[in-house]
PDB file of N, CA and C in Angstrom:
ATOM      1  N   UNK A   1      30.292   5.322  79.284  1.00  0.00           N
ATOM      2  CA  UNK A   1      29.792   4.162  79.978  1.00  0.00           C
ATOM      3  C   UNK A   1      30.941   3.343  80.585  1.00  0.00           C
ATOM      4  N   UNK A   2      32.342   2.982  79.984  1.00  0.00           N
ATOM      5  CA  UNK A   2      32.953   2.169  80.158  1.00  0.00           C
ATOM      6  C   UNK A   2      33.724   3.375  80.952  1.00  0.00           C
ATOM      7  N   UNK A   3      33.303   4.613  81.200  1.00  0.00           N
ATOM      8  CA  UNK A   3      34.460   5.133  82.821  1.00  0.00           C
ATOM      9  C   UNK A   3      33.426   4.924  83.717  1.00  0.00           C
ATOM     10  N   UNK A   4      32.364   4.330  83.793  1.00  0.00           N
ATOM     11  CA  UNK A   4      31.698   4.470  84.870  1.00  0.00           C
ATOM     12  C   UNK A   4      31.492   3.311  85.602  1.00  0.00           C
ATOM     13  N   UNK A   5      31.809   2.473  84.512  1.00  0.00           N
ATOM     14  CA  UNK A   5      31.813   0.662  85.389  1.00  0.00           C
ATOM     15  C   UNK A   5      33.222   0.582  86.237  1.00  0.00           C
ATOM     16  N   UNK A   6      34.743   1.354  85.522  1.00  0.00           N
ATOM     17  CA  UNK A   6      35.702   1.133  85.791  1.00  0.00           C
ATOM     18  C   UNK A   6      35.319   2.360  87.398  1.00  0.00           C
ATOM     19  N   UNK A   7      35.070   3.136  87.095  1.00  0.00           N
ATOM     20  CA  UNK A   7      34.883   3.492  88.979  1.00  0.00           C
ATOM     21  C   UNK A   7      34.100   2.499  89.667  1.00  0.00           C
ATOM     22  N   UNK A   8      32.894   2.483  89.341  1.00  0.00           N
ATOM     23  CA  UNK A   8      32.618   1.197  89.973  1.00  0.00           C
ATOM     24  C   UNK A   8      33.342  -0.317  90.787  1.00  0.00           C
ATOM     25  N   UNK A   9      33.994  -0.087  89.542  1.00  0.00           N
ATOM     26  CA  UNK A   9      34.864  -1.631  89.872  1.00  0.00           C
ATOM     27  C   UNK A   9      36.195  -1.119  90.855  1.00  0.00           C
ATOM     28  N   UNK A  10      37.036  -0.176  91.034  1.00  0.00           N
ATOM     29  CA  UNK A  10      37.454   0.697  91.524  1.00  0.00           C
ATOM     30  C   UNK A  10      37.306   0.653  92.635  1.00  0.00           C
ATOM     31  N   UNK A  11      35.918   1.490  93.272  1.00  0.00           N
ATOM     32  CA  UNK A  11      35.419   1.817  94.229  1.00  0.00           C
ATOM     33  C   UNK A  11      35.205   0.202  94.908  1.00  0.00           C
ATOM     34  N   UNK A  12      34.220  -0.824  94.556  1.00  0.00           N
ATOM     35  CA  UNK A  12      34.354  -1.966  95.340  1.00  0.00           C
ATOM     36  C   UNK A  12      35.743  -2.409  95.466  1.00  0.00           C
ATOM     37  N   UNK A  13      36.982  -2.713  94.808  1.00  0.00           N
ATOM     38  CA  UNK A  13      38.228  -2.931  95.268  1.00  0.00           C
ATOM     39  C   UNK A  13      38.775  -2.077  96.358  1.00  0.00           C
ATOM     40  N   UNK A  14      38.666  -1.081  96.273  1.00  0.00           N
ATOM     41  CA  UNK A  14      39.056   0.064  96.981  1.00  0.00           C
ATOM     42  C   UNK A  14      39.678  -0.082  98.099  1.00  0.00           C
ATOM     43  N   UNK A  15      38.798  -0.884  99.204  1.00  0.00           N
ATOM     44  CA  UNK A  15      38.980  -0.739 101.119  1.00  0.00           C
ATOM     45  C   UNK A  15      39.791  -2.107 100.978  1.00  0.00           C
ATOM     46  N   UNK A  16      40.151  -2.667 100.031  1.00  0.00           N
ATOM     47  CA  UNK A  16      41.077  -3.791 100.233  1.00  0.00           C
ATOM     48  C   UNK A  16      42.605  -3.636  99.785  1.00  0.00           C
ATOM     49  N   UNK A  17      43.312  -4.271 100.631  1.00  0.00           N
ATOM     50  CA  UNK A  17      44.943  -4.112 100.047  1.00  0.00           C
ATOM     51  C   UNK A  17      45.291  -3.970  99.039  1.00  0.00           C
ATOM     52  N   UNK A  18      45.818  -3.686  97.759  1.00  0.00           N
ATOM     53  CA  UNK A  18      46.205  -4.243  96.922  1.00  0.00           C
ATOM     54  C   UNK A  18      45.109  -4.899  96.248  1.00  0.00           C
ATOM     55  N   UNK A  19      43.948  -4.601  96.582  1.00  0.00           N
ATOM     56  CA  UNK A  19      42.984  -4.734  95.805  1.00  0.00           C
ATOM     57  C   UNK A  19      42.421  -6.576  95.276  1.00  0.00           C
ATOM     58  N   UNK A  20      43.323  -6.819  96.520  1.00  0.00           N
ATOM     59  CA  UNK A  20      42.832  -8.252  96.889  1.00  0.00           C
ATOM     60  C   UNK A  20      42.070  -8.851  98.369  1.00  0.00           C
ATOM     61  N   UNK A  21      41.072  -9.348  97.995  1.00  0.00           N
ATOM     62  CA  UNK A  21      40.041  -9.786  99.111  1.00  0.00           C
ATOM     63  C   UNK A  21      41.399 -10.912 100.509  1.00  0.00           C
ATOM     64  N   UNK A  22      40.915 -10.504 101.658  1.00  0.00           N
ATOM     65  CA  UNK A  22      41.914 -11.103 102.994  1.00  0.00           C
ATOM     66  C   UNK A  22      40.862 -12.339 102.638  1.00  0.00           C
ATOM     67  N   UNK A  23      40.594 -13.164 102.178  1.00  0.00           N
ATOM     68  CA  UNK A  23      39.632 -14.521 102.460  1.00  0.00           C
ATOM     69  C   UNK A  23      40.011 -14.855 101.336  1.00  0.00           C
ATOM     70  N   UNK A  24      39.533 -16.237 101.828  1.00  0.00           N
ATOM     71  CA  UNK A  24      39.448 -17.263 100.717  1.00  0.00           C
ATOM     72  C   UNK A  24      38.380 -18.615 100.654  1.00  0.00           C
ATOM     73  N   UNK A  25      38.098 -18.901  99.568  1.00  0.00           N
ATOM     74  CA  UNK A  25      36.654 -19.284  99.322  1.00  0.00           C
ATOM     75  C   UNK A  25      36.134 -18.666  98.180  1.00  0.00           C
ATOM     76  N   UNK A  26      34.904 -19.444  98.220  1.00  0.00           N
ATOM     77  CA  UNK A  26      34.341 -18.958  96.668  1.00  0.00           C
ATOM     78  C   UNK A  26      32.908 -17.937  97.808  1.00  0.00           C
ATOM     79  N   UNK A  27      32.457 -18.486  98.496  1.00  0.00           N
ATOM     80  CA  UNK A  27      31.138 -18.278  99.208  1.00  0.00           C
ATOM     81  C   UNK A  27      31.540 -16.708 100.230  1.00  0.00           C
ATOM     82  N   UNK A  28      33.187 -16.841 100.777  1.00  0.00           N
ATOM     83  CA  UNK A  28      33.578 -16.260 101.340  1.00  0.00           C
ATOM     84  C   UNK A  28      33.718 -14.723 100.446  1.00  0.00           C
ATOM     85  N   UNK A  29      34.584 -15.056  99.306  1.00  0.00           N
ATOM     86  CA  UNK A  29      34.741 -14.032  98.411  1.00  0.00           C
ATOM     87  C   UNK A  29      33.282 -13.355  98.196  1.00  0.00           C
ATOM     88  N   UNK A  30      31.951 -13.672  97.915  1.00  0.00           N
ATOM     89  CA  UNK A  30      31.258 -13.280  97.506  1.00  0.00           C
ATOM     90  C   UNK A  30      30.273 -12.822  98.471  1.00  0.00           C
ATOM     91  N   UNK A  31      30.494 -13.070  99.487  1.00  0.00           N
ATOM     92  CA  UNK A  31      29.814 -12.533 100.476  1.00  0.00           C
ATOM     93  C   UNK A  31      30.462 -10.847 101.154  1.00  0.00           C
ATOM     94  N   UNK A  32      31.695 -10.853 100.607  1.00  0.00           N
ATOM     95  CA  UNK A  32      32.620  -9.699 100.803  1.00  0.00           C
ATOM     96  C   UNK A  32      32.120  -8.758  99.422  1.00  0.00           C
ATOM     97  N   UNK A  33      32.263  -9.328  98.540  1.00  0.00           N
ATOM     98  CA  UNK A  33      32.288  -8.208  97.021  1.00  0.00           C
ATOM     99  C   UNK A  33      30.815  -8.086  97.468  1.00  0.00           C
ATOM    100  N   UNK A  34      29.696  -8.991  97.429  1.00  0.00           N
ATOM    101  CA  UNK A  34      28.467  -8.140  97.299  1.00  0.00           C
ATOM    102  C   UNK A  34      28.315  -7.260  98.860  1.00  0.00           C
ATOM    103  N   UNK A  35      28.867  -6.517  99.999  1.00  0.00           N
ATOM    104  CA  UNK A  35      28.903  -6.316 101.001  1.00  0.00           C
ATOM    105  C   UNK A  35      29.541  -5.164 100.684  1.00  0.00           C
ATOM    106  N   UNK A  36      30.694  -5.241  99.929  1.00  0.00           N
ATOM    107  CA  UNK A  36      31.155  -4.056  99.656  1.00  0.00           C
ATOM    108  C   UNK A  36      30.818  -3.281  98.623  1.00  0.00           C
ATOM    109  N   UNK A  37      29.791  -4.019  97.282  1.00  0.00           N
ATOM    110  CA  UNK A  37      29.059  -3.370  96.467  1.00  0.00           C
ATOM    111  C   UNK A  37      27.807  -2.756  96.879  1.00  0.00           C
ATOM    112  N   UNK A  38      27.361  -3.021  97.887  1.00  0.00           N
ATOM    113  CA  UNK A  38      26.147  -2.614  98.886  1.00  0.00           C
ATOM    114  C   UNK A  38      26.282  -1.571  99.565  1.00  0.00           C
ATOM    115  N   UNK A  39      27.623  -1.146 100.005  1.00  0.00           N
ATOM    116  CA  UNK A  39      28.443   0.070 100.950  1.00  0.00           C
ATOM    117  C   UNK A  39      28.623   0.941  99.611  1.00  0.00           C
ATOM    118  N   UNK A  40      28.897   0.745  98.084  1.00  0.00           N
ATOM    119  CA  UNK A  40      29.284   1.439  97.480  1.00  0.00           C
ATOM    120  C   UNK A  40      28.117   2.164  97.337  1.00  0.00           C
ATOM    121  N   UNK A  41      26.539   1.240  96.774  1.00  0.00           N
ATOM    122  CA  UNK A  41      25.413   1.859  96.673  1.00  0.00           C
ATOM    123  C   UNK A  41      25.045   2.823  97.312  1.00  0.00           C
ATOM    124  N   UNK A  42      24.944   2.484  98.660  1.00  0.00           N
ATOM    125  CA  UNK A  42      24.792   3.532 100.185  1.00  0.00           C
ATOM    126  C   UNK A  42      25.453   4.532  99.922  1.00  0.00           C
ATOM    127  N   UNK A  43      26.859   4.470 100.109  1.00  0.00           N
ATOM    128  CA  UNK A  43      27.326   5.536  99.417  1.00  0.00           C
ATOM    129  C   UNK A  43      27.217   7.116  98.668  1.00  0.00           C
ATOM    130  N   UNK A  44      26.727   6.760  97.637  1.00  0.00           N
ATOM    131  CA  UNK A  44      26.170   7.035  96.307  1.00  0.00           C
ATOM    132  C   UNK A  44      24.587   7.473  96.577  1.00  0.00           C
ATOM    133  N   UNK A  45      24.034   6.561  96.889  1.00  0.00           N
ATOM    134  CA  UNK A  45      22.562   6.991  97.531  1.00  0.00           C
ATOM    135  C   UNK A  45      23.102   8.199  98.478  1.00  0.00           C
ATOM    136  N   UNK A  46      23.731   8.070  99.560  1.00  0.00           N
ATOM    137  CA  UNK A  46      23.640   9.107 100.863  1.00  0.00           C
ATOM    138  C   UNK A  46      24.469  10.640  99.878  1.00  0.00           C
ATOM    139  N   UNK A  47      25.378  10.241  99.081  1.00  0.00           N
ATOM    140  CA  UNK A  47      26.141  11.699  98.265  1.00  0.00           C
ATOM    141  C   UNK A  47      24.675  12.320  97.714  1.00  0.00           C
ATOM    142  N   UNK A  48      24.064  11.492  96.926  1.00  0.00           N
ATOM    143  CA  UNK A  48      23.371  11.956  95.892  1.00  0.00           C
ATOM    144  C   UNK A  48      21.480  13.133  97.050  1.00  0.00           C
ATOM    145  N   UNK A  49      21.380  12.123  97.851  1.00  0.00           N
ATOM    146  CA  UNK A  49      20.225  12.968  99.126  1.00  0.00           C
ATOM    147  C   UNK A  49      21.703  14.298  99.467  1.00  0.00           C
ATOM    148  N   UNK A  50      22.297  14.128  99.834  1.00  0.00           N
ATOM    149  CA  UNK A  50      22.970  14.803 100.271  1.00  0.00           C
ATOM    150  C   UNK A  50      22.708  16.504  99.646  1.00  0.00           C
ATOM    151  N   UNK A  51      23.266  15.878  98.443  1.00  0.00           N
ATOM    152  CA  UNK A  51      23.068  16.688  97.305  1.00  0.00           C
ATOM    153  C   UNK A  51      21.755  17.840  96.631  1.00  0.00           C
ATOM    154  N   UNK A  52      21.212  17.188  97.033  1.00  0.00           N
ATOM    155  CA  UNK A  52      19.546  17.501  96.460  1.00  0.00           C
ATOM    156  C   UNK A  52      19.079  18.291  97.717  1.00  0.00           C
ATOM    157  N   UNK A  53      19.576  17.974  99.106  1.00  0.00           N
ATOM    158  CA  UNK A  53      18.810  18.678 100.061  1.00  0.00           C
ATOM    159  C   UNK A  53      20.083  20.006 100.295  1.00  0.00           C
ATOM    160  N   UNK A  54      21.610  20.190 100.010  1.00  0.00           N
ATOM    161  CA  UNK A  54      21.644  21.280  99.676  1.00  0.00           C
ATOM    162  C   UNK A  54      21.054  22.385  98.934  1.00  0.00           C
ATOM    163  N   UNK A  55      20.871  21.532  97.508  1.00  0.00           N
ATOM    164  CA  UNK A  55      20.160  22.542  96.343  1.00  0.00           C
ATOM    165  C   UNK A  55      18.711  23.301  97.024  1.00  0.00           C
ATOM    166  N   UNK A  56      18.353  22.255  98.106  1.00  0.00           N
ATOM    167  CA  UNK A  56      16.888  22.295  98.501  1.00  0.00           C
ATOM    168  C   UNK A  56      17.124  24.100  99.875  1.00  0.00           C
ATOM    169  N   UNK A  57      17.779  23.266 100.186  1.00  0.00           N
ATOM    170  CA  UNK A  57      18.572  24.755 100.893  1.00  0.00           C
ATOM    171  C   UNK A  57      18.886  26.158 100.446  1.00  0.00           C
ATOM    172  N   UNK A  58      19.613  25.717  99.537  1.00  0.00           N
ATOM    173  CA  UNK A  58      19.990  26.923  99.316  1.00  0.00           C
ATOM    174  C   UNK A  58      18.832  27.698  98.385  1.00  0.00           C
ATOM    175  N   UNK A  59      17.450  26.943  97.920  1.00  0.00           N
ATOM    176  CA  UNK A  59      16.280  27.893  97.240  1.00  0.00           C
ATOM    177  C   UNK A  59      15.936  28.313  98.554  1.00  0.00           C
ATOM    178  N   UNK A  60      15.758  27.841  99.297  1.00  0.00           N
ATOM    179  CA  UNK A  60      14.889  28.226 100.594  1.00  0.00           C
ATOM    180  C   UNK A  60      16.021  29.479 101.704  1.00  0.00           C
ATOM    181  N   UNK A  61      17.099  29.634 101.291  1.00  0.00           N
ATOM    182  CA  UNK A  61      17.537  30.683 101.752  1.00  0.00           C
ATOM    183  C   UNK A  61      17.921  31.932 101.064  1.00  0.00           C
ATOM    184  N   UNK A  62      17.791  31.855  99.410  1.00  0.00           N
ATOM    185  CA  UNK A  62      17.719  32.747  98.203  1.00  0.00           C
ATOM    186  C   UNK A  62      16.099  33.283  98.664  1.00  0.00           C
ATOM    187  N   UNK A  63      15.307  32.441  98.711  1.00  0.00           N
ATOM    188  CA  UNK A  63      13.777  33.176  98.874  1.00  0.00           C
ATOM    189  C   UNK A  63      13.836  33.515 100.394  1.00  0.00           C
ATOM    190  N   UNK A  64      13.969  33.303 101.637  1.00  0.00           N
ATOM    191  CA  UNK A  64      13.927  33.900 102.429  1.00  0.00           C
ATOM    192  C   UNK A  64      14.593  34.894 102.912  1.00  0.00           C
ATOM    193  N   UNK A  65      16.493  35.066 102.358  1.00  0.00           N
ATOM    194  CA  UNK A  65      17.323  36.229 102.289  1.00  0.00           C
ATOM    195  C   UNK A  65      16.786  37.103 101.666  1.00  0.00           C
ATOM    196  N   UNK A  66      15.755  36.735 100.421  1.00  0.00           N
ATOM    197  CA  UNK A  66      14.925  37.969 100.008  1.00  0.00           C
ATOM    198  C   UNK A  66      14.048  39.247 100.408  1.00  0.00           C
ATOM    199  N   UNK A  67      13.294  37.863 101.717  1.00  0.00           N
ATOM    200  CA  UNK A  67      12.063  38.530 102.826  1.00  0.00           C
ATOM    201  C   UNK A  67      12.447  39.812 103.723  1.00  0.00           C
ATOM    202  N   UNK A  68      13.555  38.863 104.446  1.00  0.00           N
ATOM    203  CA  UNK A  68      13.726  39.783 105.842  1.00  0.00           C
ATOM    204  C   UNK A  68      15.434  38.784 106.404  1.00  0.00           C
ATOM    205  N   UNK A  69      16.005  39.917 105.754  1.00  0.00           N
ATOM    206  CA  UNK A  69      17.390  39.517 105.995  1.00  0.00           C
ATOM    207  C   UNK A  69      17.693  40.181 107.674  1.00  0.00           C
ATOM    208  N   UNK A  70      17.679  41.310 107.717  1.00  0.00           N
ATOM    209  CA  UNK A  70      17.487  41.784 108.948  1.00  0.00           C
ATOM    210  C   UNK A  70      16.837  41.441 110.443  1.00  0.00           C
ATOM    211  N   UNK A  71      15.760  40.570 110.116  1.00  0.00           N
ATOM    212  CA  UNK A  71      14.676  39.958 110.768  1.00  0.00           C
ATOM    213  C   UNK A  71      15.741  38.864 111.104  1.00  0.00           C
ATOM    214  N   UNK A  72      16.337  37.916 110.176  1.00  0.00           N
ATOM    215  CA  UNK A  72      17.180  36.616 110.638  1.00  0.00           C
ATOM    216  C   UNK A  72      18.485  37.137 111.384  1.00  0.00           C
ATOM    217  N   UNK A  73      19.158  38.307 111.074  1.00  0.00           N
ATOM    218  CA  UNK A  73      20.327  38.545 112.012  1.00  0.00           C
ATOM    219  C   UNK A  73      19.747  38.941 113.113  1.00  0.00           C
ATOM    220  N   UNK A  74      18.802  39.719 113.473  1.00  0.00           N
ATOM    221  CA  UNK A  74      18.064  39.653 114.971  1.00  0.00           C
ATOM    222  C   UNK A  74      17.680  38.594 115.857  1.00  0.00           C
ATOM    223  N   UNK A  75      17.131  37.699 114.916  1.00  0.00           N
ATOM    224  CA  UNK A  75      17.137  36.498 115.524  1.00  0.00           C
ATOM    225  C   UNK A  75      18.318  35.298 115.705  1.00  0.00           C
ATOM    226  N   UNK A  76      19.391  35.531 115.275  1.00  0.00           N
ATOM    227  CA  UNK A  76      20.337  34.961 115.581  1.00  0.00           C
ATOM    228  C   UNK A  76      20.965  35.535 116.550  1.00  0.00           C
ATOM    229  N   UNK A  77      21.107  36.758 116.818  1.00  0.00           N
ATOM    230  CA  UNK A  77      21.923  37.197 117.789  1.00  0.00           C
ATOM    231  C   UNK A  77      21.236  36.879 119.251  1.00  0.00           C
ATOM    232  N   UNK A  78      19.888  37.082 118.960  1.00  0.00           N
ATOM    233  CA  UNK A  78      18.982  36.372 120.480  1.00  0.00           C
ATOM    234  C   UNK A  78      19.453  34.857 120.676  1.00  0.00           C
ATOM    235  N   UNK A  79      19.511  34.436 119.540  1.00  0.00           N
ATOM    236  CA  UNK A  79      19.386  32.993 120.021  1.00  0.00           C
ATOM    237  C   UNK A  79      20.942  32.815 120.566  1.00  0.00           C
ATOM    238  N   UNK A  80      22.055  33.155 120.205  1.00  0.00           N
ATOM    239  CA  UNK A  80      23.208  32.967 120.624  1.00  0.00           C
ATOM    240  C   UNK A  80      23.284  33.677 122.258  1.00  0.00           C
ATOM    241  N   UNK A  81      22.696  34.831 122.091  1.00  0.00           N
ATOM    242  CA  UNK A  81      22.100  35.336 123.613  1.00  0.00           C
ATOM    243  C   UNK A  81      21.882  34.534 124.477  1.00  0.00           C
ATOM    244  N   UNK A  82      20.553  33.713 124.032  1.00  0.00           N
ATOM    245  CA  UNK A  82      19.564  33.250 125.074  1.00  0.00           C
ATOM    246  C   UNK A  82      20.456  31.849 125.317  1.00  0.00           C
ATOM    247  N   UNK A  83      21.079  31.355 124.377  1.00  0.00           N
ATOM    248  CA  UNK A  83      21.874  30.382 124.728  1.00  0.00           C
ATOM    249  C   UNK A  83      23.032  30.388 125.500  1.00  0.00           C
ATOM    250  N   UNK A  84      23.952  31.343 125.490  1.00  0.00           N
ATOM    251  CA  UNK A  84      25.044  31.808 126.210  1.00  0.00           C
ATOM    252  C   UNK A  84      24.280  31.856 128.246  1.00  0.00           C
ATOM    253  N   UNK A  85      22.905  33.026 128.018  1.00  0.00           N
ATOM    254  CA  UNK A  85      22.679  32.771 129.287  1.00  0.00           C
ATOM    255  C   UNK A  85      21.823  31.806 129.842  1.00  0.00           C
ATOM    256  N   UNK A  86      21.854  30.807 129.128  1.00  0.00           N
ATOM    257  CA  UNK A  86      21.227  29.140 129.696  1.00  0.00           C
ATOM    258  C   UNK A  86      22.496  28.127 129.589  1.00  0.00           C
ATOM    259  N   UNK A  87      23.485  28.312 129.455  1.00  0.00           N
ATOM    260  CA  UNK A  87      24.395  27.802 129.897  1.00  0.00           C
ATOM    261  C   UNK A  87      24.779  28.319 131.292  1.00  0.00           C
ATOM    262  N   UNK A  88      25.326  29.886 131.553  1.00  0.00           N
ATOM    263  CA  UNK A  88      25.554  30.345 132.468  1.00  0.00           C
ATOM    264  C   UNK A  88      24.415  29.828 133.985  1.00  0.00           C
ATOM    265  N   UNK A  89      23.190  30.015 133.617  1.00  0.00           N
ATOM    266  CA  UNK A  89      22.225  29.340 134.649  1.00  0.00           C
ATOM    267  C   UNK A  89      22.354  28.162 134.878  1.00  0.00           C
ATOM    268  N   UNK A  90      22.802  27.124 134.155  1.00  0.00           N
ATOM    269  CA  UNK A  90      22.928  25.644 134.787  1.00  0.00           C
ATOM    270  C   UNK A  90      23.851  25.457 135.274  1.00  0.00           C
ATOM    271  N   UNK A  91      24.979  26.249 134.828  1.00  0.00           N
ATOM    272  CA  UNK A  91      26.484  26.472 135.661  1.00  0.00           C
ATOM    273  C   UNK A  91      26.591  27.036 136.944  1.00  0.00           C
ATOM    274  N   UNK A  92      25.390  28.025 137.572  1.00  0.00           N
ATOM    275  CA  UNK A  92      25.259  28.721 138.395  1.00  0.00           C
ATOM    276  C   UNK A  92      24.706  27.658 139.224  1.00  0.00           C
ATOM    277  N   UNK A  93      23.464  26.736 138.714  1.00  0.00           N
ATOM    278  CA  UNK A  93      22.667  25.793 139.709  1.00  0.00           C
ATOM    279  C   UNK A  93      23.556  24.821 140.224  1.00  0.00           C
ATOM    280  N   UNK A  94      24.301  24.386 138.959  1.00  0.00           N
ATOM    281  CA  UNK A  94      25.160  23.251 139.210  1.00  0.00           C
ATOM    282  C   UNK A  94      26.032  23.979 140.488  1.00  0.00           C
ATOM    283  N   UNK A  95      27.019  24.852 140.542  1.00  0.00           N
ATOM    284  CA  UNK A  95      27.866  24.948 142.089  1.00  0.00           C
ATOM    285  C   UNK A  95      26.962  25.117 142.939  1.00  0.00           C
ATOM    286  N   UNK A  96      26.012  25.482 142.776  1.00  0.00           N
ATOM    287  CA  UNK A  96      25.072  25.454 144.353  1.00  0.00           C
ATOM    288  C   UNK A  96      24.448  23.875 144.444  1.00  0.00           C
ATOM    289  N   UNK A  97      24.837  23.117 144.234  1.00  0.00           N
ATOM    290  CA  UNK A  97      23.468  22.006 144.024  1.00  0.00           C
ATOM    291  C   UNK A  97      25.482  21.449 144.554  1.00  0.00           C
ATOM    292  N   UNK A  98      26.548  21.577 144.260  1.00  0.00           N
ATOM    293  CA  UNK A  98      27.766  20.764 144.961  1.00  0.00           C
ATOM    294  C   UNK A  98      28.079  21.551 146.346  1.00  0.00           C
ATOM    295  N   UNK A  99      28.238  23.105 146.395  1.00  0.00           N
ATOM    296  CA  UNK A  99      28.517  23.004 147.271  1.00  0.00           C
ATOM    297  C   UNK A  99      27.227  22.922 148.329  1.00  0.00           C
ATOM    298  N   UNK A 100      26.019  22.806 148.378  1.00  0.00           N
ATOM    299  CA  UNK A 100      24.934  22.770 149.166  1.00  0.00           C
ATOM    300  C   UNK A 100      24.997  21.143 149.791  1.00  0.00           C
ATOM    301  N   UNK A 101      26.013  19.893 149.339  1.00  0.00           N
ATOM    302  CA  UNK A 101      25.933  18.782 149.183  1.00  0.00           C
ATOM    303  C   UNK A 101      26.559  18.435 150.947  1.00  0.00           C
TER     304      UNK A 101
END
């Protein structure tokens, strides 16, 4: 328990010099620590989704690498295909659409 407050406390010091607040004030100070204890939460919230929608991933590509592994490299190679020649076509429209100008 007591390593987990000390990251805590840690982590809100952190983005400051020397681990001292640039202000001064009582209203000032505290409008900074709870601002930066709020960024720590976020934080922590966004690691932790983060987290969970890998795990969430990687079941959903253990059960579908199962199905039709073959089926997904076919379809990747089209799609890198079909993308390669839809670039080339807007590149083609685009010099006719300057020099037609």
């Amino acid at each position: 328990m007591r390593v987990a407050v000390e990251a805590t406390v840690r982590e809100v010091k952190h983005p400051f010099p020397a681990g001292k607040l640039p202000v001064r004030g009582k209203f000032r100070m505290t409008c900074i620590l709870i601002g930066s204890a709020a960024m720590t939460n976020v934080r922590r919230i966004q690691r932790y989704l983060l987290s969970q929608k890998k795990q969430e991933d990687r079941k959903k590509d253990q059960i579908s690498g199962q199905k039709c592994d073959s089926k997904l490299q076919g379809d990747f190679f089209f799609a890198i295909f079909v993308g390669r020649l839809n670039d080339y076509l807007q590149l083609c429209s685009l010099r006719r659409l300057c020099f037609g100008c």
